[in-house]
N, C-alpha and C. Protein backbone atom coordinates (compact mmCIF):
# COMPACT_ATOMS: atom_id res chain seq x y z
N UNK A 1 170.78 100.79 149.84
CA UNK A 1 170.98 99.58 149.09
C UNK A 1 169.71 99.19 148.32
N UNK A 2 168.42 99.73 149.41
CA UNK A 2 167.52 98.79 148.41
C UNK A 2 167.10 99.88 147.16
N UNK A 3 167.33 101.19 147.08
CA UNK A 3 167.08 102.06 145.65
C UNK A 3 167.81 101.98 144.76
N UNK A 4 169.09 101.24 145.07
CA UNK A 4 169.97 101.17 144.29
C UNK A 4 169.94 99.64 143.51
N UNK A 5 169.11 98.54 144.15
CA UNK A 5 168.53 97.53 143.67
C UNK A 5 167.24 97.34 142.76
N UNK A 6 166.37 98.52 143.17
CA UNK A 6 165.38 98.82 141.89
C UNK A 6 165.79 99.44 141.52
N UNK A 7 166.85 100.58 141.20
CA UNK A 7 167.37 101.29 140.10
C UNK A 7 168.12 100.05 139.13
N UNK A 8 168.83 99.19 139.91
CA UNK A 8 169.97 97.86 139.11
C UNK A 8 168.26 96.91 138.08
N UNK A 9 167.44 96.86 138.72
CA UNK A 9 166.44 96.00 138.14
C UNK A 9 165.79 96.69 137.21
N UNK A 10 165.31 98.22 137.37
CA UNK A 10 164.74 98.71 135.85
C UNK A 10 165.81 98.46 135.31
N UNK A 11 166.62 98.97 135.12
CA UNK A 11 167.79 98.87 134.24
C UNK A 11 167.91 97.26 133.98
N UNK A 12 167.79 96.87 134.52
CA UNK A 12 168.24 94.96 133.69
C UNK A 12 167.14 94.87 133.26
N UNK A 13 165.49 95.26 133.83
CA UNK A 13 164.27 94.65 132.58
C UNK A 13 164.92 95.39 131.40
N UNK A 14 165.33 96.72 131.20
CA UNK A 14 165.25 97.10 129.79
C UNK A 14 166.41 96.51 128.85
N UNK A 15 167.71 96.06 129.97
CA UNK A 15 168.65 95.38 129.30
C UNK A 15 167.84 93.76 128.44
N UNK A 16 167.25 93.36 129.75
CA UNK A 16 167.13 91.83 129.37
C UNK A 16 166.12 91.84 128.31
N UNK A 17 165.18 93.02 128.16
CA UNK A 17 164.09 93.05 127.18
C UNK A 17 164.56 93.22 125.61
N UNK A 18 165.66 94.82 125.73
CA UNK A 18 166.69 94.55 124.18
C UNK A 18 167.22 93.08 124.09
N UNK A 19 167.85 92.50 125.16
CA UNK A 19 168.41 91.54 124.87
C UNK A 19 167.71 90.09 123.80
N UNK A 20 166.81 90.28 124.55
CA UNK A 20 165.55 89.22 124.14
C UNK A 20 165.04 88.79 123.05
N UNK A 21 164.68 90.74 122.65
CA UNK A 21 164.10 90.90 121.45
C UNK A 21 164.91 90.64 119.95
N UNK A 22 166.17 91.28 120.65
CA UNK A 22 167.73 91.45 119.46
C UNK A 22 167.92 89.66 119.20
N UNK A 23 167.98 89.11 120.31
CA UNK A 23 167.89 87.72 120.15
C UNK A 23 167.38 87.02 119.09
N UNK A 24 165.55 87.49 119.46
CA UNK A 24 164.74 86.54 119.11
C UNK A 24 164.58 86.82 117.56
N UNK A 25 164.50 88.37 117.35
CA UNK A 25 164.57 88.88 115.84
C UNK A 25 165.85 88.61 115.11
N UNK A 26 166.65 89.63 115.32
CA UNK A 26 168.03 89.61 114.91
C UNK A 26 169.13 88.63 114.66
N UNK A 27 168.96 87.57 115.80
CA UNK A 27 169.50 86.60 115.73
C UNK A 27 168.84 85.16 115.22
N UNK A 28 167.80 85.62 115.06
CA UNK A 28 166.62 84.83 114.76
C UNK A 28 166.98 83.66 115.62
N UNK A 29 167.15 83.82 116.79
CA UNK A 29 166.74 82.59 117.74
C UNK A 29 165.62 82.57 118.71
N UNK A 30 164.56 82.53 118.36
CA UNK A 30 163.01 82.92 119.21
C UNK A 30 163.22 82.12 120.65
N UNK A 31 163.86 80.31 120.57
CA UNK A 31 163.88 80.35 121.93
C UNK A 31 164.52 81.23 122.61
N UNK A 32 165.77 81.05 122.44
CA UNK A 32 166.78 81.95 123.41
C UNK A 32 166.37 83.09 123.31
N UNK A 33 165.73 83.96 122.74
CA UNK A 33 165.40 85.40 123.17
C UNK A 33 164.10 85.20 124.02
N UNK A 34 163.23 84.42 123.96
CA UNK A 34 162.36 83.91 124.98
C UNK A 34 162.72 83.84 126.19
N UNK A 35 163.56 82.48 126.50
CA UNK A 35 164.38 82.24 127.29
C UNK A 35 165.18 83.41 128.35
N UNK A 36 165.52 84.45 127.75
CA UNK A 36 166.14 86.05 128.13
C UNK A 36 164.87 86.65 128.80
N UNK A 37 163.54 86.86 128.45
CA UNK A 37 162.44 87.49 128.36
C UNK A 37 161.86 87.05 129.65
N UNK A 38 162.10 85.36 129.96
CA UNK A 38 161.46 84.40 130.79
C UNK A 38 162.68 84.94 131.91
N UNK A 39 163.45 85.72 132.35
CA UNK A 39 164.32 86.03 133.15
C UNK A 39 164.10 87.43 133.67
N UNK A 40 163.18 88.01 133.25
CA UNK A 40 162.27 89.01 133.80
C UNK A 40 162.25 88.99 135.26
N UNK A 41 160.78 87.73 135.43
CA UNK A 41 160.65 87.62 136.77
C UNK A 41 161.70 87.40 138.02
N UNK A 42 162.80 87.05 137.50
CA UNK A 42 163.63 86.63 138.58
C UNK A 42 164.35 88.47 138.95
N UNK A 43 164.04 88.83 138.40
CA UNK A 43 164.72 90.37 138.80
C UNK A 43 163.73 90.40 140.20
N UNK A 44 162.19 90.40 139.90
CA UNK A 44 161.59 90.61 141.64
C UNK A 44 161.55 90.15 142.49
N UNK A 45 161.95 87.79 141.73
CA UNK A 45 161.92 88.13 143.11
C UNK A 45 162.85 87.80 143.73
N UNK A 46 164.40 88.17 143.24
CA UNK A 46 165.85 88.88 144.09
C UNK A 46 165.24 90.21 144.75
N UNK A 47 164.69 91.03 143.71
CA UNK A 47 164.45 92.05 144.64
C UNK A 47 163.49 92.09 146.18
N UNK A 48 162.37 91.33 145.93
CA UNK A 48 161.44 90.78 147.02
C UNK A 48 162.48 90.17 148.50
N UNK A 49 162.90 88.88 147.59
CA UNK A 49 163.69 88.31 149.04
C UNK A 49 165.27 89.60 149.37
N UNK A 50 165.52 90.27 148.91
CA UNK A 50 166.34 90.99 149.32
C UNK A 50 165.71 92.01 150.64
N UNK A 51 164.91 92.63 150.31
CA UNK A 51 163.65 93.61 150.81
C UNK A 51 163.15 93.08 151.84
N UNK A 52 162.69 91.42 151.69
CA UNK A 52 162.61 91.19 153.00
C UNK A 52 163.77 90.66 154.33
N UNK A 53 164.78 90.74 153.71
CA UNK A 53 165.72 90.01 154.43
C UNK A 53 166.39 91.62 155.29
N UNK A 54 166.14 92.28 154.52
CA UNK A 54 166.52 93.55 154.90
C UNK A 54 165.57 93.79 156.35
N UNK A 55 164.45 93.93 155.87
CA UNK A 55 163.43 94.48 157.14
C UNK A 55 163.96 93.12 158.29
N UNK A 56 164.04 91.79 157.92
CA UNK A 56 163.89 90.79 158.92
C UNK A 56 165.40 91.11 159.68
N UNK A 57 166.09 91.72 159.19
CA UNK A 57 167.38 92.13 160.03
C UNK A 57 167.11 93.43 160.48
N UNK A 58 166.28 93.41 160.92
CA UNK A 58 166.18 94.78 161.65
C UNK A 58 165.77 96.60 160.89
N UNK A 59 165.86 96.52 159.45
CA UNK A 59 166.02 97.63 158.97
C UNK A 59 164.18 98.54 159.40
N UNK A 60 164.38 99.79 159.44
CA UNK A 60 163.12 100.10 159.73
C UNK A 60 162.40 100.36 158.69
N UNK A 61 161.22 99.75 158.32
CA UNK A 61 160.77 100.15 156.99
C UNK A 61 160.56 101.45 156.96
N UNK A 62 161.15 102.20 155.46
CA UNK A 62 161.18 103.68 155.31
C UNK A 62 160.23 103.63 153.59
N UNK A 63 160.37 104.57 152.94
CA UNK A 63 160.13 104.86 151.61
C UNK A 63 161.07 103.66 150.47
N UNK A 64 161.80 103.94 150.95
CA UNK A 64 162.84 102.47 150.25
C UNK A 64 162.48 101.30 150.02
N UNK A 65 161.63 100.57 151.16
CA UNK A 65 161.10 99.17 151.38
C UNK A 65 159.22 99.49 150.33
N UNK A 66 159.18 100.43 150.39
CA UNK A 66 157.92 100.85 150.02
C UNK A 66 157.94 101.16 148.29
N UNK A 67 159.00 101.57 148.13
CA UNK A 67 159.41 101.58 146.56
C UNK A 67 159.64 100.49 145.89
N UNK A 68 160.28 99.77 146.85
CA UNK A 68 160.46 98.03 146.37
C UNK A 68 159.22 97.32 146.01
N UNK A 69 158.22 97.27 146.71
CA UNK A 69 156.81 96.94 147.02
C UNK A 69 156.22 97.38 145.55
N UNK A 70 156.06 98.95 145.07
CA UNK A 70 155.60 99.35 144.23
C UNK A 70 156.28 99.21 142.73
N UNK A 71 157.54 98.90 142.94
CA UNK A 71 158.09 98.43 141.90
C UNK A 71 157.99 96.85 141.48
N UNK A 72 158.31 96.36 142.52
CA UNK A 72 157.21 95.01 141.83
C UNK A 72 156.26 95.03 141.72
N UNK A 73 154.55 96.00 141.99
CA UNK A 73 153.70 95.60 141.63
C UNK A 73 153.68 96.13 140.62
N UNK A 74 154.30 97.07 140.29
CA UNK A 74 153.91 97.74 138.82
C UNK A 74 154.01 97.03 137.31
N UNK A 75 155.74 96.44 137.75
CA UNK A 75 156.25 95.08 136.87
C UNK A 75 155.20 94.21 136.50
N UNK A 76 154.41 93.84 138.05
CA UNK A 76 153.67 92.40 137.73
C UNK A 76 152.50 92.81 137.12
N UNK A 77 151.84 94.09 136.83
CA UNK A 77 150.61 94.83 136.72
C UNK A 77 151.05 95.23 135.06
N UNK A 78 152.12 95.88 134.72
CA UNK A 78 152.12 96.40 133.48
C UNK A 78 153.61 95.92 132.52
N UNK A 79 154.10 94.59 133.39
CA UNK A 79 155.19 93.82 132.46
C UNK A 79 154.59 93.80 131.24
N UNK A 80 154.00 92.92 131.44
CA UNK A 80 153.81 91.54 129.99
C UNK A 80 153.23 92.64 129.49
N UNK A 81 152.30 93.75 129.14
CA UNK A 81 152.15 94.74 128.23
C UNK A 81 153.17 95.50 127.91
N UNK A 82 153.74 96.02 128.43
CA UNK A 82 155.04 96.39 128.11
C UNK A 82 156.01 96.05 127.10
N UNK A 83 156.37 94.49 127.63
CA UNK A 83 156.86 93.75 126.77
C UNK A 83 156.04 93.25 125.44
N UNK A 84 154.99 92.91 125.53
CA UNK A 84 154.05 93.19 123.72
C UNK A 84 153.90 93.97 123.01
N UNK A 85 154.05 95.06 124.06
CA UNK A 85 153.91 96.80 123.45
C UNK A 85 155.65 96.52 122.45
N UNK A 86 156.58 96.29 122.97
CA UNK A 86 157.71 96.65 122.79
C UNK A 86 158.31 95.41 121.30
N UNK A 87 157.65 94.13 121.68
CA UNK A 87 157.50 92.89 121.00
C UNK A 87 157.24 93.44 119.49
N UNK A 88 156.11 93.76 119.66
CA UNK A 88 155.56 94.12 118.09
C UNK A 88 155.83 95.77 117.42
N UNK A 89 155.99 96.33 118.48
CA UNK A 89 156.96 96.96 117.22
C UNK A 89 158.70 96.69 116.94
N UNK A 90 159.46 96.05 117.66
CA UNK A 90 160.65 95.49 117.38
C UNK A 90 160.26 94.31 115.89
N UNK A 91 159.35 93.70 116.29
CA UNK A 91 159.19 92.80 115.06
C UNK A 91 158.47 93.59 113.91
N UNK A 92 158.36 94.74 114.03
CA UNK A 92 157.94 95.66 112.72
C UNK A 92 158.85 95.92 112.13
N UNK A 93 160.24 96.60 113.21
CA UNK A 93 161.24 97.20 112.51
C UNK A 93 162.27 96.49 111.90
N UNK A 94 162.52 95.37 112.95
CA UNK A 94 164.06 94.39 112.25
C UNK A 94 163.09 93.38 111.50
N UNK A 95 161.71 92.71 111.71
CA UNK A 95 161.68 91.16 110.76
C UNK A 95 160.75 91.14 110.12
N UNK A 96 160.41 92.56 109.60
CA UNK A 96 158.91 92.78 108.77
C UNK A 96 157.35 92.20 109.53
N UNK A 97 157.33 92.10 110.56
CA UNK A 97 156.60 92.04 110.60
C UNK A 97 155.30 92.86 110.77
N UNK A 98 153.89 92.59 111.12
CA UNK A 98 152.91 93.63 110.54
C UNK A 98 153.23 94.99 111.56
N UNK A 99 152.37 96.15 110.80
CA UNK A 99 152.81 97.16 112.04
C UNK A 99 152.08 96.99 112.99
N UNK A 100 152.30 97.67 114.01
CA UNK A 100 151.80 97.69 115.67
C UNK A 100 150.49 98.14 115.23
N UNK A 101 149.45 97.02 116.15
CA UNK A 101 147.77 98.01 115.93
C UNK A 101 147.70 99.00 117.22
N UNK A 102 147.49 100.02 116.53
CA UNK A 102 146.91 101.28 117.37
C UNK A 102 146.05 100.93 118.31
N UNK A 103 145.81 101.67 119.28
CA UNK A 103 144.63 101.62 119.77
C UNK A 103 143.28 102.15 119.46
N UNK A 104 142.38 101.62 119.44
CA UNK A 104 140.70 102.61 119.05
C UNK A 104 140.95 103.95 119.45
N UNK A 105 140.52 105.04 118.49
CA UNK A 105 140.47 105.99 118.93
C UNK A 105 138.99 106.68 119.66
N UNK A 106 137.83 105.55 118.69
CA UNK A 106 136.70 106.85 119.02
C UNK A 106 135.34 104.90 119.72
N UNK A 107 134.85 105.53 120.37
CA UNK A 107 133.11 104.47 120.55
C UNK A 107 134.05 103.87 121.49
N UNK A 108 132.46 102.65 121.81
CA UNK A 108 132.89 101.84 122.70
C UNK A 108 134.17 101.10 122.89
N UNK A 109 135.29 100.64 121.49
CA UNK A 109 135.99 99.80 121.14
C UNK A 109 137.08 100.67 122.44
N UNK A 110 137.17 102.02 122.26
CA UNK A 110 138.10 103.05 122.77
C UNK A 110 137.84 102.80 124.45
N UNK A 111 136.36 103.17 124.77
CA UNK A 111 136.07 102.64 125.86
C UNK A 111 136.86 101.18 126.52
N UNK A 112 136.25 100.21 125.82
CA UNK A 112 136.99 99.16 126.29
C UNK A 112 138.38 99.05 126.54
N UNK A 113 138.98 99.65 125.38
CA UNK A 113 140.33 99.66 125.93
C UNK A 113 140.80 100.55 127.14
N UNK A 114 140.23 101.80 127.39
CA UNK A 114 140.53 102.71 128.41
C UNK A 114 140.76 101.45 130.05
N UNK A 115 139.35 100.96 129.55
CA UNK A 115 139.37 100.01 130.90
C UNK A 115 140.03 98.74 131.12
N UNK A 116 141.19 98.35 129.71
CA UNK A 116 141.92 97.46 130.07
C UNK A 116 143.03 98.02 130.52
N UNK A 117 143.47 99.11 130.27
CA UNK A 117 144.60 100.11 130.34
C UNK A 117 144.11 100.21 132.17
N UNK A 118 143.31 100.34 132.34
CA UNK A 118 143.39 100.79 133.65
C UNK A 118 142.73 99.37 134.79
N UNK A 119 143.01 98.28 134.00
CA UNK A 119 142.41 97.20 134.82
C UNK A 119 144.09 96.56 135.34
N UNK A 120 144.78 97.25 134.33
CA UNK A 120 146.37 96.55 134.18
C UNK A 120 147.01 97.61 135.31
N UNK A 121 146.36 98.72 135.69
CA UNK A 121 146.96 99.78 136.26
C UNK A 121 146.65 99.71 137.62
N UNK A 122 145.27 98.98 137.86
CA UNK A 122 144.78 98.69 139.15
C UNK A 122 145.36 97.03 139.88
N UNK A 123 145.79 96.52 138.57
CA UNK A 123 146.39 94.81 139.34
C UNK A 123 147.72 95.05 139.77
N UNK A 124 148.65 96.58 138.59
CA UNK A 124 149.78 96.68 139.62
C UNK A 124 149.47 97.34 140.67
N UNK A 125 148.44 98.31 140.93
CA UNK A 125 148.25 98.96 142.33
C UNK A 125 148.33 97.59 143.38
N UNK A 126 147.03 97.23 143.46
CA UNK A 126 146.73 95.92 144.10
C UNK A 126 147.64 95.03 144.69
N UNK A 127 148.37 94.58 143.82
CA UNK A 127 149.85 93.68 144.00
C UNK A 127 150.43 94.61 145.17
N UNK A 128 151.03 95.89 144.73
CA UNK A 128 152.03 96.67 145.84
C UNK A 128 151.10 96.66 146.81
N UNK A 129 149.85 97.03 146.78
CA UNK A 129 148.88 97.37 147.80
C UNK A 129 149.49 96.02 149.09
N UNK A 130 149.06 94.93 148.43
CA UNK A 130 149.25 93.47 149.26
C UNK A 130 150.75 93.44 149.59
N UNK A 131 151.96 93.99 149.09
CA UNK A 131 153.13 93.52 149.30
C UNK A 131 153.31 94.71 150.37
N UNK A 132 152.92 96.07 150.39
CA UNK A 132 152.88 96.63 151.35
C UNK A 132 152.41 96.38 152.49
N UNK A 133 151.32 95.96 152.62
CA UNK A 133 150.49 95.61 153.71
C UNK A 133 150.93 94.03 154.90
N UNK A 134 151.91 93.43 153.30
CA UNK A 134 152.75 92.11 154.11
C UNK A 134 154.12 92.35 154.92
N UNK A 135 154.19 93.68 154.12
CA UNK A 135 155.58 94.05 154.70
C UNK A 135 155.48 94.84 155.99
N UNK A 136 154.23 95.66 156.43
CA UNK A 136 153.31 95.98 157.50
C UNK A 136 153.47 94.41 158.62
N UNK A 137 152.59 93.89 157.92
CA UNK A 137 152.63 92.79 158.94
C UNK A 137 153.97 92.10 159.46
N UNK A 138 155.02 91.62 158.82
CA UNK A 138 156.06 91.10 158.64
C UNK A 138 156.92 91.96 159.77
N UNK A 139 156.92 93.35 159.94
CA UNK A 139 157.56 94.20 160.36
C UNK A 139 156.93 94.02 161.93
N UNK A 140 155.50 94.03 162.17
CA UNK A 140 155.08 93.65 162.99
C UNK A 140 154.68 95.39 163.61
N UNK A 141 153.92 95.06 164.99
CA UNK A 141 153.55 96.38 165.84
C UNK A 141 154.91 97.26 166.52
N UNK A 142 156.04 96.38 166.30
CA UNK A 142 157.19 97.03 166.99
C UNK A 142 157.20 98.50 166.38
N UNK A 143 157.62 98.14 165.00
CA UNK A 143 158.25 98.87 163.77
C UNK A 143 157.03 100.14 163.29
N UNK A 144 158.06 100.98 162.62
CA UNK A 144 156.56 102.49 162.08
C UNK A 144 156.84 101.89 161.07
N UNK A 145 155.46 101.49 160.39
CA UNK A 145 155.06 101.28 159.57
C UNK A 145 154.63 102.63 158.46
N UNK A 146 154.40 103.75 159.05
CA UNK A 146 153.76 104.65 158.66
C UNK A 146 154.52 105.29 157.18
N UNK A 147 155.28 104.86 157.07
CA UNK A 147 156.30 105.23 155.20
C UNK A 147 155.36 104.31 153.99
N UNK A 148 154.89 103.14 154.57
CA UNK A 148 154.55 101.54 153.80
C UNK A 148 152.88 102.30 154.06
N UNK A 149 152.72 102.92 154.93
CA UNK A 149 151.08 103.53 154.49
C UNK A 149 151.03 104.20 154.03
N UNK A 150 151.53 104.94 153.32
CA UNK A 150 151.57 106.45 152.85
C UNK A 150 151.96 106.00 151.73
N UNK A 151 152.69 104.86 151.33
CA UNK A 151 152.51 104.55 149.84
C UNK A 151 151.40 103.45 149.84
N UNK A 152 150.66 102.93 150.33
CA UNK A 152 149.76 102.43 150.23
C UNK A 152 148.18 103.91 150.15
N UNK A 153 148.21 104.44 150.16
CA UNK A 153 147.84 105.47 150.54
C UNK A 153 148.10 106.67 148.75
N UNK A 154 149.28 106.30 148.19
CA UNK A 154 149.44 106.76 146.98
C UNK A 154 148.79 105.61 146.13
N UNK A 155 149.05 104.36 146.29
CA UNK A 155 148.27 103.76 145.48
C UNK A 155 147.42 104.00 145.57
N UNK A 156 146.55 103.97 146.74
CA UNK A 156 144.80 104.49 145.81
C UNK A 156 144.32 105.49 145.44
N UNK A 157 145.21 106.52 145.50
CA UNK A 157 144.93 107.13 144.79
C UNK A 157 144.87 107.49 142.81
N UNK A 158 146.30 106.42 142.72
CA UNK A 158 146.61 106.14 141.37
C UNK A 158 144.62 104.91 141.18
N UNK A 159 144.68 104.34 141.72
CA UNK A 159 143.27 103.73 141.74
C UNK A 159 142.55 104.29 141.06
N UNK A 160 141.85 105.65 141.88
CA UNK A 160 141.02 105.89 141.57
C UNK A 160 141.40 107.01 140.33
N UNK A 161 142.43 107.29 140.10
CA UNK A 161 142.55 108.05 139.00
C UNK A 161 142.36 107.44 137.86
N UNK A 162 142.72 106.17 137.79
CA UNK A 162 142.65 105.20 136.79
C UNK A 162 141.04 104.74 136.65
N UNK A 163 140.36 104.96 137.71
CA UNK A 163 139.13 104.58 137.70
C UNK A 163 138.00 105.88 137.21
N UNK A 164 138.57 106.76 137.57
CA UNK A 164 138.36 108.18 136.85
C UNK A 164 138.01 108.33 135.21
N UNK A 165 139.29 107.88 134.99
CA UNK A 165 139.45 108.42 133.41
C UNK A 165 138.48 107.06 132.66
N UNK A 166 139.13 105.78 132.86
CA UNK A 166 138.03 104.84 132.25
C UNK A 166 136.74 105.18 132.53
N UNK A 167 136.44 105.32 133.43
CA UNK A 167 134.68 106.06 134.05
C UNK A 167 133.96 107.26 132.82
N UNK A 168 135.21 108.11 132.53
CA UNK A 168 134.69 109.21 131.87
C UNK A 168 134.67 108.80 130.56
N UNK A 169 135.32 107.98 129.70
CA UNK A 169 135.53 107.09 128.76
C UNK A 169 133.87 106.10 128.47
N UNK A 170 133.31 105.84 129.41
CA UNK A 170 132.59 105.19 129.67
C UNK A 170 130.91 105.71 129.38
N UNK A 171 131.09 107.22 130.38
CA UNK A 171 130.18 108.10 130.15
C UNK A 171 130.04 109.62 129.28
N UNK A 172 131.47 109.68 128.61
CA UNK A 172 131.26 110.66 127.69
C UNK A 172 132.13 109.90 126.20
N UNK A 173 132.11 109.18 126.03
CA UNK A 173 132.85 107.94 125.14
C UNK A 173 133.41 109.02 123.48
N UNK A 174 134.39 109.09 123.16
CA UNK A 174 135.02 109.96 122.01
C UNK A 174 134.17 109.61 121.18
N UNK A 175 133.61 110.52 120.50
CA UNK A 175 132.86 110.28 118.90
C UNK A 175 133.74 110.86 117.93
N UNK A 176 133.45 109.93 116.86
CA UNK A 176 134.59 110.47 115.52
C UNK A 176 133.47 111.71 114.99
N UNK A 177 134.69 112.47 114.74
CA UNK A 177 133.86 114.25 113.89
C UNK A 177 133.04 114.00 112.68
């Protein structure tokens, strides 16, 4: 039930996000496609109180409860970019508006961005990190926890990969030819 609830929730951000956008451009109604956009968050946290109502009835936390965890932090870590990413070029294509700015390709400017890209990559780690670790506790010493560490355990590694590449960004920084 619960993979089949973050499978139902990607699928409604990308519904509710066309929805939003088609709205706000197309229909040229900016609140109400707002309004659609602002209905995001409630996808996690049905999914959250579902997840926990699950474990609090007994379920044993497995990979499932742990996917839930990482799927909301990822949402809460790389939503709202997502959705700007997606914002401005929808408003390129249907309402003229300007095109999407690229990202820096070469110097520090590139740098900097590497490390917002991966500051956004480490707040969704972080988030699951904490929702794992509550769902650890929540579950208590009865329960194996050991599925909810092992994705806690993949997050840091996404961590430090992310901390990797901005790092090298940092110390070998792209020069234009």
């Amino acid at each position: 039930m619960i993979v089949g609830l973050v499978v139902a929730c990607e699928v409604a951000f990308w519904v509710l996000l066309a929805a939003g956008l088609a709205v706000r451009y197309l229909l040229r109604m900016p609140r109400t496609g707002l309004a659609l956009l602002l209905c995001e968050p409630l996808l996690e946290v049905v999914l959250f109180a579902v997840t926990a109502v699950d474990l609090r009835h007994g379920a044993e936390p497995d990979w499932r409860h742990g996917l839930a965890a990482v799927y909301i932090g990822f949402t809460v870590g790389l939503g709202h970019s997502t959705i700007a990413w997606a914002d401005a070029r929808f408003a390129h294509r249907f309402a003229g508006g300007p095109p999407p700015v690229r990202p820096p390709r070469y110097g520090r400017a590139r740098t900097v961005h590497e490390w917002k890209v991966a500051g956004r990559w480490i707040l969704a780690c972080a988030v699951a990190l904490a929702l794992l670790q509550a769902a650890a506790w929540y579950v208590g010493g009865d329960g194996d926890t050991g599925s909810l560490r092992a994705w806690q355990h993949r997050m840091l590694v996404v961590i430090g990969i992310n901390l990797v590449v901005a790092a090298s960004y940092t110390l070998f920084p792209k020069r234009e030819r």
